[in-house]
Protein backbone atom coordinates (compact mmCIF):
# COMPACT_ATOMS: atom_id res chain seq x y z
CA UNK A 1 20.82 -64.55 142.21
CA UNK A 2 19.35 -66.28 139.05
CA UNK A 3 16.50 -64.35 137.26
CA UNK A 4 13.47 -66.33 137.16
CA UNK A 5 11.68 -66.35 133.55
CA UNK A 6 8.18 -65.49 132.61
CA UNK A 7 7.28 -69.31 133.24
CA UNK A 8 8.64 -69.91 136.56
CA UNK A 9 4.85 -70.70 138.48
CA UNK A 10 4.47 -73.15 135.93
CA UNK A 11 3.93 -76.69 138.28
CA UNK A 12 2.40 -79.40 136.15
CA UNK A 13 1.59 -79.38 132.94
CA UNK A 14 -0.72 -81.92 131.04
CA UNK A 15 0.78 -81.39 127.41
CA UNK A 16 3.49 -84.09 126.73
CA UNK A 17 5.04 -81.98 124.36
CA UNK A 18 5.04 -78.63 126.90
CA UNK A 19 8.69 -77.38 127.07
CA UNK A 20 9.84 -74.19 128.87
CA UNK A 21 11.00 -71.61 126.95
CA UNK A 22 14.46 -71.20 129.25
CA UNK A 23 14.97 -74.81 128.75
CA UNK A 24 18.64 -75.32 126.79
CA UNK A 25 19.23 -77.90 123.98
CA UNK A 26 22.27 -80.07 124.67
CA UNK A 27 25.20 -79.50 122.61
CA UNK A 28 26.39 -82.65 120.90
CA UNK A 29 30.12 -82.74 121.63
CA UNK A 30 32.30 -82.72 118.36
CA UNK A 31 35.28 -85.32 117.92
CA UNK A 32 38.59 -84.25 119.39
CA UNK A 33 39.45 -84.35 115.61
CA UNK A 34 36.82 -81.75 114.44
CA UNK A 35 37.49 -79.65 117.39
CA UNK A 36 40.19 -76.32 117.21
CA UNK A 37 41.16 -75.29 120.86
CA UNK A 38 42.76 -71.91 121.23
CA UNK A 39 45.30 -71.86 124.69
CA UNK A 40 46.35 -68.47 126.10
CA UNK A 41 48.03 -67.45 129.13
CA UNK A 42 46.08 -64.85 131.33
CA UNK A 43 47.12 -62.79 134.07
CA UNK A 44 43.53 -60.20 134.37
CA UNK A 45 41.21 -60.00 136.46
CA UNK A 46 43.19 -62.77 138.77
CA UNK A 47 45.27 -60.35 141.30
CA UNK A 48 48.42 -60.83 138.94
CA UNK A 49 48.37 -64.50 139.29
CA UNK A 50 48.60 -66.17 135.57
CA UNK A 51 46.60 -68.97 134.42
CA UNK A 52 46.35 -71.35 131.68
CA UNK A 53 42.73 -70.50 129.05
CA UNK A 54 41.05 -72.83 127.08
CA UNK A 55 38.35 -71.16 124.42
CA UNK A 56 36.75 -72.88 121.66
CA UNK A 57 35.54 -76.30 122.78
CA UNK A 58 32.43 -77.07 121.30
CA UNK A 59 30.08 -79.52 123.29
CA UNK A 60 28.30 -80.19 126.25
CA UNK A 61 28.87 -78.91 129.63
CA UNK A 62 29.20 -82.23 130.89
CA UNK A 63 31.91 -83.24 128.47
CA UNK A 64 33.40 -80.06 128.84
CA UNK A 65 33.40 -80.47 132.26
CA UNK A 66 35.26 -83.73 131.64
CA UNK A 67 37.79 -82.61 129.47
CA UNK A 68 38.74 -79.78 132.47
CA UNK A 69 39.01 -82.44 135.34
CA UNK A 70 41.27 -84.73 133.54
CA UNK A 71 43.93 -81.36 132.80
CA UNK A 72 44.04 -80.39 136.15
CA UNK A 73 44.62 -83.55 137.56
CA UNK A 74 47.26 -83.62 134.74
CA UNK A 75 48.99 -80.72 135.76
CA UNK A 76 48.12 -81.25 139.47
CA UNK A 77 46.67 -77.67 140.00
CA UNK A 78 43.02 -76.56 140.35
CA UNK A 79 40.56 -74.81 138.01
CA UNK A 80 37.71 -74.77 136.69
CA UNK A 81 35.85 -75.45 133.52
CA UNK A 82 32.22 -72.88 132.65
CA UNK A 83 30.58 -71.01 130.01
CA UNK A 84 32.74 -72.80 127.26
CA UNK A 85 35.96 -72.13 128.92
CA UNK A 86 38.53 -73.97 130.78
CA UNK A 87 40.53 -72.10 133.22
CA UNK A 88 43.84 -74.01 134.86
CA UNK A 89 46.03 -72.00 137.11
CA UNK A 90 49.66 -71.56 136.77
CA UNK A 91 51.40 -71.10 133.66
CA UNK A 92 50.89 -74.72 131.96
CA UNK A 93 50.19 -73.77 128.39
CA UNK A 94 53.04 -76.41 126.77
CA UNK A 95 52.22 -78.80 129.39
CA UNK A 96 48.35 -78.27 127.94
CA UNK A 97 48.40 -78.35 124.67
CA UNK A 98 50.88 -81.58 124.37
CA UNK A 99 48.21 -83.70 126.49
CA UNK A 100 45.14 -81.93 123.84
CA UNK A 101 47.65 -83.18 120.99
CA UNK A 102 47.81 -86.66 122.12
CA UNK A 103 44.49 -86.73 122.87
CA UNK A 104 44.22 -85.84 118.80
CA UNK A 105 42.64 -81.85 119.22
CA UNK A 106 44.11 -79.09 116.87
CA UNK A 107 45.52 -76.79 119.39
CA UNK A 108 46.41 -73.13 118.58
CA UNK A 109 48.84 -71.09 120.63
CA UNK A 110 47.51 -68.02 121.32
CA UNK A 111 50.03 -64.79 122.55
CA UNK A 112 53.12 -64.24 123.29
């Protein structure tokens, strides 16, 4: 269950400039040029299934969010794409980082 913050009875306010304090500033999403994506292959935490990791995407959720639909449907598995991450199951790390290439990212490999 989320933790409500200190302001949470807060209704109506009559200042126009009144922001909450929990309220997050949007991330402006770098170009695919400027960005440096990291790809590993995981198997923890997962019952000893593997999956393809994305770390190192700077931007907003929604773009991020983006980005995570179009390399599943790529790959035609699920995932899922939260707290800066990108998570696609199998073991699709070449498949991965040739579509981030095209796409012009810097992609590192990451592990064995």
């Amino acid at each position: 269950m989320a933790k409500k913050s200190k302001n949470s009875r807060i209704v109506y306010s009559t200042n126009p400039d009144y922001k909450l304090d929990n309220e997050e500033e949007e991330m402006e999403t770098l170009p695919p040029e400027q960005q440096s994506i990291e790809v590993y292959l995981d198997r923890k935490n997962r019952g000893g299934k593997t999956a393809t990791l994305l770390k190192g995407f700077v931007g907003s959720n929604a773009d991020l969010e983006t980005l995570g639909k179009k390399l599943k449907s790529a790959c035609g598995v699920g995932g899922s794409a939260k707290d800066g991450e990108i998570i696609i199951q199998g073991e699709n790390r070449d498949k991965v980082m040739e579509l981030l290439k095209k796409d012009g990212y810097k992609v590192k490999r990451v592990g064995g």
